[in-house]
Protein backbone atom coordinates (compact mmCIF):
# COMPACT_ATOMS: atom_id res chain seq x y z
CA UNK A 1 24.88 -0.72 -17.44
CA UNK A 2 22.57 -0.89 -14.34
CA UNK A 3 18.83 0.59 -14.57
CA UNK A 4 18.41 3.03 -12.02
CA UNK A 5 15.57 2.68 -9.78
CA UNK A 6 14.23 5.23 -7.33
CA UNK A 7 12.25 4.42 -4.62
CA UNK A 8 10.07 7.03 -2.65
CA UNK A 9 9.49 6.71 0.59
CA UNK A 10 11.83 3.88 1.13
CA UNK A 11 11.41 4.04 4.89
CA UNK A 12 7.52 3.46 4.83
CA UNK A 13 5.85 -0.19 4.54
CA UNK A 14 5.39 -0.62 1.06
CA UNK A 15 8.63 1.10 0.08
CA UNK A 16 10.97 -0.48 2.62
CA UNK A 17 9.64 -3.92 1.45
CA UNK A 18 10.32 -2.52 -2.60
CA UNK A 19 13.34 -1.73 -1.73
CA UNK A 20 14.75 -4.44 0.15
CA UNK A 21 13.74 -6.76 -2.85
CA UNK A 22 15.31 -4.38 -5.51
CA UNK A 23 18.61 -4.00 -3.38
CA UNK A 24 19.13 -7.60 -3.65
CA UNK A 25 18.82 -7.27 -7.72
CA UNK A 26 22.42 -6.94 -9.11
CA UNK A 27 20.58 -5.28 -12.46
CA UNK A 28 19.88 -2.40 -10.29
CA UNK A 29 21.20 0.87 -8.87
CA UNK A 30 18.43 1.65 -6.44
CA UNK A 31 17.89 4.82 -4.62
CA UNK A 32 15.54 5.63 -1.76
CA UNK A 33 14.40 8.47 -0.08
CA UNK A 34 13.51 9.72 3.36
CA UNK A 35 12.12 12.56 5.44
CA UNK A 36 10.79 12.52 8.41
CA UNK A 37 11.92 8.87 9.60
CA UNK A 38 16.00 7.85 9.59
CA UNK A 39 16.86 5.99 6.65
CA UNK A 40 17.31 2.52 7.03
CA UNK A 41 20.42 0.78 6.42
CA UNK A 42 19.99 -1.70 3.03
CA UNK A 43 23.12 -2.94 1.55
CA UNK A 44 22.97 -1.56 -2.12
CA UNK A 45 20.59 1.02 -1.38
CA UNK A 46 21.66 4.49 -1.23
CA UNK A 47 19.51 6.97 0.82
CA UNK A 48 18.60 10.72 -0.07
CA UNK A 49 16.79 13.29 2.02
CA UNK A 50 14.13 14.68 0.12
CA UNK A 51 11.00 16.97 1.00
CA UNK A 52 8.93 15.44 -2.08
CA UNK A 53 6.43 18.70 -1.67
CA UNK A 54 9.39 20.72 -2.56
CA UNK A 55 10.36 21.22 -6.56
CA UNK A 56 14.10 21.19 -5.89
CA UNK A 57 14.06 18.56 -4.01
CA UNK A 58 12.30 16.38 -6.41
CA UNK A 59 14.21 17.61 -9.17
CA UNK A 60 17.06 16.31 -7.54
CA UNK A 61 16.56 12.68 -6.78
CA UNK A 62 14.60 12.14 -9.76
CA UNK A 63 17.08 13.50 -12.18
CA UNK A 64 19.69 10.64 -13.71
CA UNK A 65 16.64 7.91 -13.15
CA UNK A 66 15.25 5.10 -15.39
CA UNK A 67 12.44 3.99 -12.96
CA UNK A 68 10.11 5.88 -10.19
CA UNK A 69 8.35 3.86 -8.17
CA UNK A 70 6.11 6.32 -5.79
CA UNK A 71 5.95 4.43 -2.73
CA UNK A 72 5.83 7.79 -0.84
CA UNK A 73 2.29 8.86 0.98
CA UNK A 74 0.50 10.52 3.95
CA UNK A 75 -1.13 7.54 5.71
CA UNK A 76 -2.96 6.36 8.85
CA UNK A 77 -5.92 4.32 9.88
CA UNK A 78 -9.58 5.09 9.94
CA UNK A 79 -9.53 6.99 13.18
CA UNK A 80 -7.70 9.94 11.13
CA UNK A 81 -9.80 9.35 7.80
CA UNK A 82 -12.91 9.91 10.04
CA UNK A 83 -11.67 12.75 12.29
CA UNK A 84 -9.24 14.45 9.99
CA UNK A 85 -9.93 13.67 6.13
CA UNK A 86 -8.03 16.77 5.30
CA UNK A 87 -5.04 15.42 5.67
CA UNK A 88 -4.21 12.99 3.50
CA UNK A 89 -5.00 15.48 0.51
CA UNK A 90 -3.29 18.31 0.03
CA UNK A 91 0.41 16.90 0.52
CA UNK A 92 -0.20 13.83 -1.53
CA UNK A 93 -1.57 15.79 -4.47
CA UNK A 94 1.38 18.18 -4.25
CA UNK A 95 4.15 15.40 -3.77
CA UNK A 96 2.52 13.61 -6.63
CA UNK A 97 2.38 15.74 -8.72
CA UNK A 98 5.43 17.12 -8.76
CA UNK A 99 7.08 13.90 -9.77
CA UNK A 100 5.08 13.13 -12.48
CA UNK A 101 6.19 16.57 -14.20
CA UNK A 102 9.68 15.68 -12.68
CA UNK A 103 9.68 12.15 -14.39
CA UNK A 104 7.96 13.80 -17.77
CA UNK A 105 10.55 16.41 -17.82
CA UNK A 106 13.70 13.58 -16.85
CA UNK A 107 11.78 11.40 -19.70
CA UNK A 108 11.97 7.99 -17.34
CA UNK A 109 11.59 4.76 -18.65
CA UNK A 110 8.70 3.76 -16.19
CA UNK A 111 6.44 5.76 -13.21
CA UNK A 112 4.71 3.41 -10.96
CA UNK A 113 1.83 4.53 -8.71
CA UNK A 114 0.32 2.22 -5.77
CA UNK A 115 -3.05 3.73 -5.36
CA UNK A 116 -5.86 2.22 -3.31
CA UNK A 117 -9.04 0.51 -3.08
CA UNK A 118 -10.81 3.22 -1.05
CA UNK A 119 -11.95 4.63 -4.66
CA UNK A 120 -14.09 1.66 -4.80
CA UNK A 121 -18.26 1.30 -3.47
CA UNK A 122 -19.03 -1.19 -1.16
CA UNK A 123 -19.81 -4.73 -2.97
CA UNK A 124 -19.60 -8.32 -2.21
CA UNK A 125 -19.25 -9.08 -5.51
CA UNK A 126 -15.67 -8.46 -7.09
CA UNK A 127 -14.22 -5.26 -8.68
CA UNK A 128 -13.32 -5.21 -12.14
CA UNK A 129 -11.11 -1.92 -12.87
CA UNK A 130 -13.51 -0.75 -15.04
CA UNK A 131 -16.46 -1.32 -12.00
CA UNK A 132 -15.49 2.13 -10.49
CA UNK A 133 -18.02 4.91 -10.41
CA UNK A 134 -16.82 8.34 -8.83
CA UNK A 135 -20.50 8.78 -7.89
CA UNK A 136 -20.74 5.91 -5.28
CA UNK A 137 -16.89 6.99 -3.41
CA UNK A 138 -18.11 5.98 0.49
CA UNK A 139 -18.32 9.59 1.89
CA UNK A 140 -15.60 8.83 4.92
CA UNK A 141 -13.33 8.15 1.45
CA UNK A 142 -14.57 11.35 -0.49
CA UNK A 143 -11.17 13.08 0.25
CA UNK A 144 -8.53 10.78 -0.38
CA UNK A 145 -10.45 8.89 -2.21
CA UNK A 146 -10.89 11.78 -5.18
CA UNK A 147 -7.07 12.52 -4.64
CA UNK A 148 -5.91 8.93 -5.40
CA UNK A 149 -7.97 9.33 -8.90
CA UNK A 150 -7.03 12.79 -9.49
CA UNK A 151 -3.33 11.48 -9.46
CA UNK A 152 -4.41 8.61 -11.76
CA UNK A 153 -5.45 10.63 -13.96
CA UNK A 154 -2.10 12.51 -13.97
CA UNK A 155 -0.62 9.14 -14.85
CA UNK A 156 -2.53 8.61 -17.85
CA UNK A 157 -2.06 12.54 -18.95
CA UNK A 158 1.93 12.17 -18.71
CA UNK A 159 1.49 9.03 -20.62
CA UNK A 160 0.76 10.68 -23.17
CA UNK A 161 3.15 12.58 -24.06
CA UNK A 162 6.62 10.61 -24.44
CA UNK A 163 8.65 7.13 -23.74
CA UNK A 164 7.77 6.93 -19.76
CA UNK A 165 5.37 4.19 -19.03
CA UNK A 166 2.91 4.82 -16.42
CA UNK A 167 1.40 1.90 -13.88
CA UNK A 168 -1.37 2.41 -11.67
CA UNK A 169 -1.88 -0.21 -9.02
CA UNK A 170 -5.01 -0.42 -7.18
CA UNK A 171 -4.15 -2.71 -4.31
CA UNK A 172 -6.05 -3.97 -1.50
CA UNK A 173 -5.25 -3.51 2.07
CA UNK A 174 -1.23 -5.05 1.91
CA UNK A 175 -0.06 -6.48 5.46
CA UNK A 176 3.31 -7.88 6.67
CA UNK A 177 6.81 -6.72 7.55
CA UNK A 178 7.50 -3.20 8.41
CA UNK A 179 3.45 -2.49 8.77
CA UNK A 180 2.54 -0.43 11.15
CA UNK A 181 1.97 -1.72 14.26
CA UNK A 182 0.79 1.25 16.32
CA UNK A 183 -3.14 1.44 17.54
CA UNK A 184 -3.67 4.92 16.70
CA UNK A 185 -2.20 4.64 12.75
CA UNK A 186 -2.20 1.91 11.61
CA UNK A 187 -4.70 0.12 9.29
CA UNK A 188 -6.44 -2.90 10.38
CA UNK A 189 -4.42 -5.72 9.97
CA UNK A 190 -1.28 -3.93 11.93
CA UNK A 191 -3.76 -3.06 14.49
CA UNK A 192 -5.51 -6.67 15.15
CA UNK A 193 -1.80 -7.91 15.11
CA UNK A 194 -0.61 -5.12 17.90
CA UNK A 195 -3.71 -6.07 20.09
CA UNK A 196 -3.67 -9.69 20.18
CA UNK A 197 0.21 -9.94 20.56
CA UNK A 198 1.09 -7.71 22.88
CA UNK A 199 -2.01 -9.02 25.37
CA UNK A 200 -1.68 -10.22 28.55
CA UNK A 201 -3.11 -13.31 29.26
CA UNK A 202 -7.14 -13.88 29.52
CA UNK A 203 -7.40 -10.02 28.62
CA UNK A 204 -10.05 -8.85 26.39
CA UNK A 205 -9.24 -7.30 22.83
CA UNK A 206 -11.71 -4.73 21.70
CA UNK A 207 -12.60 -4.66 18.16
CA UNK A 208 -13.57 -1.53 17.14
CA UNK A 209 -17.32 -1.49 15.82
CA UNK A 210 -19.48 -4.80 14.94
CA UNK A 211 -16.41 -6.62 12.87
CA UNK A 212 -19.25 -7.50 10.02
CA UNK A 213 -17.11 -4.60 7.48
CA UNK A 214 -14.82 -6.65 4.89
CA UNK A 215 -11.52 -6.32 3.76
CA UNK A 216 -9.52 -8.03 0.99
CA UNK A 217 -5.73 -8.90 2.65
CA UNK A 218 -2.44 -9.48 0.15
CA UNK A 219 0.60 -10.18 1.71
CA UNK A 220 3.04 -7.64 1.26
CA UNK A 221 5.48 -9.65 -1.02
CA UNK A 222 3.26 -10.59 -3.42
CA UNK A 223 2.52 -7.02 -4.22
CA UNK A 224 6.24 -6.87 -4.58
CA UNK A 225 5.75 -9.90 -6.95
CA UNK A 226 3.80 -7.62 -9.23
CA UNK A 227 5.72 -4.50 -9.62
CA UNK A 228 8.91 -6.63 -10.43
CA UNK A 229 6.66 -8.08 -13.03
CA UNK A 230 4.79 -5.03 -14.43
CA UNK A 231 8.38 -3.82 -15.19
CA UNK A 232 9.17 -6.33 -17.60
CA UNK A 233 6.10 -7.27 -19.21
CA UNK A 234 4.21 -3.88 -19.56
CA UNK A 235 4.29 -2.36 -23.24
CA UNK A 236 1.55 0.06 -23.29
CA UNK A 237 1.95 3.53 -22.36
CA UNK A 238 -0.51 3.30 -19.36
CA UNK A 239 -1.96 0.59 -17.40
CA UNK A 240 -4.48 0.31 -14.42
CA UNK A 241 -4.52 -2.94 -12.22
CA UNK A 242 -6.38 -4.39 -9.44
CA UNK A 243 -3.60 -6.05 -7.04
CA UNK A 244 -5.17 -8.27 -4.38
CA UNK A 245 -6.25 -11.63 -3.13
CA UNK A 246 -9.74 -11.90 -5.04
CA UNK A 247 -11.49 -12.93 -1.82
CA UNK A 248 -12.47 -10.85 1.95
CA UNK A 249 -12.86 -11.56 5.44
CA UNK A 250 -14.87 -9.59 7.94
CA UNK A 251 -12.51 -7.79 10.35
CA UNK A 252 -14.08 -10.13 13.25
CA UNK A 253 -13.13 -12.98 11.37
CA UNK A 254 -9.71 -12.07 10.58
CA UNK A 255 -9.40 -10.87 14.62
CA UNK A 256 -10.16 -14.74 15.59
CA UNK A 257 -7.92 -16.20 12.50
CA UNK A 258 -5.12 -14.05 13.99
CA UNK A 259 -5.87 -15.16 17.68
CA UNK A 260 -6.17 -18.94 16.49
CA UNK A 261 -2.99 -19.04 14.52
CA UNK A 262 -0.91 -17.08 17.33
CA UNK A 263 -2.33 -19.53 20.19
CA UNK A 264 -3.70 -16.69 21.94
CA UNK A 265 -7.36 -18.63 22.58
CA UNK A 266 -7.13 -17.66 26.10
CA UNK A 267 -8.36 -13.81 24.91
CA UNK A 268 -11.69 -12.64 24.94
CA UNK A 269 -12.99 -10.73 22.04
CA UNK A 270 -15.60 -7.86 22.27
CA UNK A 271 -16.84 -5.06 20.50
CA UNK A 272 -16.84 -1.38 21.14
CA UNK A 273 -19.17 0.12 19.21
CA UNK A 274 -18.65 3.96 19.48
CA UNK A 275 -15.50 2.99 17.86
CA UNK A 276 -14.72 4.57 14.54
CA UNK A 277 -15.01 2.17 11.56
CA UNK A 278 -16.07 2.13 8.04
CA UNK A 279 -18.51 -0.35 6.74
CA UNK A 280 -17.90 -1.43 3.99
CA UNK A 281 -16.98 -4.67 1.92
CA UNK A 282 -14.30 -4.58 -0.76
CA UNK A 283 -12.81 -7.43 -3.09
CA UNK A 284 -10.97 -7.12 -5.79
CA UNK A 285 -11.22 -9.00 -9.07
CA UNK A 286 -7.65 -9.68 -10.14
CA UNK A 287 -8.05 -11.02 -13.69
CA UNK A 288 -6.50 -8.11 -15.65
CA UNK A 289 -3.19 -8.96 -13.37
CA UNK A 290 -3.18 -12.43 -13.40
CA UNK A 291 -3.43 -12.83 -17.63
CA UNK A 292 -1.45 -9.64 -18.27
CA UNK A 293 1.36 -9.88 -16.20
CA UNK A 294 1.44 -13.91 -15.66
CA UNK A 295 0.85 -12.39 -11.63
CA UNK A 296 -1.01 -14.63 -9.00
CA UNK A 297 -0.86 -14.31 -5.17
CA UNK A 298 1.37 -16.79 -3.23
CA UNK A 299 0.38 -16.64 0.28
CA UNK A 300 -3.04 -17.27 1.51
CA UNK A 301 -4.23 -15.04 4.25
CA UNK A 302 -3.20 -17.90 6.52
CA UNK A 303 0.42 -18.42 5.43
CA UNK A 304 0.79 -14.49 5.55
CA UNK A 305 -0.83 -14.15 8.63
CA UNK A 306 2.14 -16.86 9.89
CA UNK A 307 4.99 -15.08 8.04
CA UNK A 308 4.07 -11.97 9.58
CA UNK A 309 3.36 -13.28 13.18
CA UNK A 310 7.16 -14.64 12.94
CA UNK A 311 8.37 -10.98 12.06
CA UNK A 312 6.57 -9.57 14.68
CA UNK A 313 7.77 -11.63 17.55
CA UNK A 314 11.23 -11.23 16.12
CA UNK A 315 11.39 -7.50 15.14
CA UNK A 316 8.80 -5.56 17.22
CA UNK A 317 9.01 -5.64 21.56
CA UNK A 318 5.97 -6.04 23.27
């Protein structure tokens, strides 16, 4: 008998990647759902319409399932976290937690929540799990920051209580097919890529700020990587794992890496300064994930960077 799998938010990055992976797994009966965008067309993967906010509606997909993985989110780029914090939190706590009790209540096999880095201070040293301190949250994180942990938490309260398994992943910013690629939303990577791409020739890309904040990249199949293995090698009731590459690169840096490895040298690169941005420096240490779930990274930044640069060129116009 198949597992069944349940993927929300199939059409976003993270999930449409998930689920394009889990389609191809003849073990599984995978379902995804959608909402505002169309559902995309997987072989293997059924699509359900589902307002995750609403209790019917998540009693409905999740109901029959052996495995939730919550790929489903309110998300954009800094420009929104600065501006308009709000919101990211009120939708996300609701969606979230409504299919924890969903999945208590169904008694799954396995939850799986991608969370974030933003919880994390700024350091240039590297993050242990147990490094975070809800006292240093940057203050241009403080709302979604404080959501992603209160639905952690959740996690490890359901855990509690009966077979499901819960999985926290605290990745670093993931990159690579089906990112956004839209100046206004997306997160940095998708928005370096957009800019230096779609340029005409000799223009000049503006970076927003000074470039010196630092971000820790993982290609978006390796974070793939993980969750397949988490599945079959967690035991406890609740984990928490750092998923990343273990090293950063200043935003100016990965602007010119981009630019070199596209042949676009004939673009000029300046910075606006009044620019949104927030400075800070993240890397993760990836220990736990590497020795518990036999995980490690298999793209550098500069093999992802080409993987994704020969998506792009292929899949978005410009």
């Amino acid at each position: 008998m198949k597992t069944k799998v349940l993927i929300c938010g199939a059409t976003g990055f993270i999930g449409r990647n998930i689920s394009e992976r889990f389609a191809k797994n003849p073990n599984y009966e995978v379902t995804g759902t959608y909402f505002k965008s169309p559902p995309v067309k997987i072989k293997n993967l059924e699509m359900i319409h589902a307002d995750l906010t609403n209790k019917m509606d998540v009693e409905k997909v999740v109901k029959g399932k052996d495995i939730l993985i919550q790929a489903a989110a309110i998300t954009s780029g800094s420009k929104d976290i600065v501006s308009k914090p709000y919101i990211h939190i009120t939708d996300n706590a609701v969606m979230n937690s409504l299919l924890l009790r969903s999945s208590f209540e169904n008694n799954l096999d396995h939850f799986i929540f991608p969370s974030c880095t933003s919880i994390y201070h700024s350091s240039e040293i590297p993050l242990k799990e147990t490094d975070f301190d809800d006292q240093k949250i940057p203050e241009r994180y403080f709302g979604i920051a404080n959501t992603k942990v209160y639905i952690e938490k959740m996690c490890e309260f359901f855990s509690k209580f009966n077979k499901t398994k819960h999985t926290v992943l605290r990745h670093s910013n993931i990159y690579g097919p089906y990112d956004k690629f839209d100046l206004e939303k997306s997160h940095v990577f998708g928005a370096t890529m957009t800019k230096l791409l779609s340029a005409k020739k000799g223009e000049e890309i503006l970076v927003w700020g000074d470039g010196q904040e630092k971000r820790d990249l993982l290609y978006v199949d390796d974070l793939v990587d993980f969750v397949e293995l988490n599945l079959k090698h967690q035991k406890t009731p609740y984990e928490l794992y750092n998923v990343g590459l273990g090293k950063t690169i200043s935003v100016d840096g990965l602007v010119k890496k981009i630019r070199d490895i596209s042949n676009r040298t004939d673009l000029t690169i300046n910075y606006d300064l009044s620019k949104p941005t927030i400075k800070t420096s993240i890397c993760l240490d990836i220990s736990k994930a590497e020795e518990e779930m036999r995980w490690k990274s298999k793209h550098s930044l500069e093999k992802g960077i080409e993987k994704t640069i020969d998506w792009y060129t292929k899949n978005i116009k410009y």
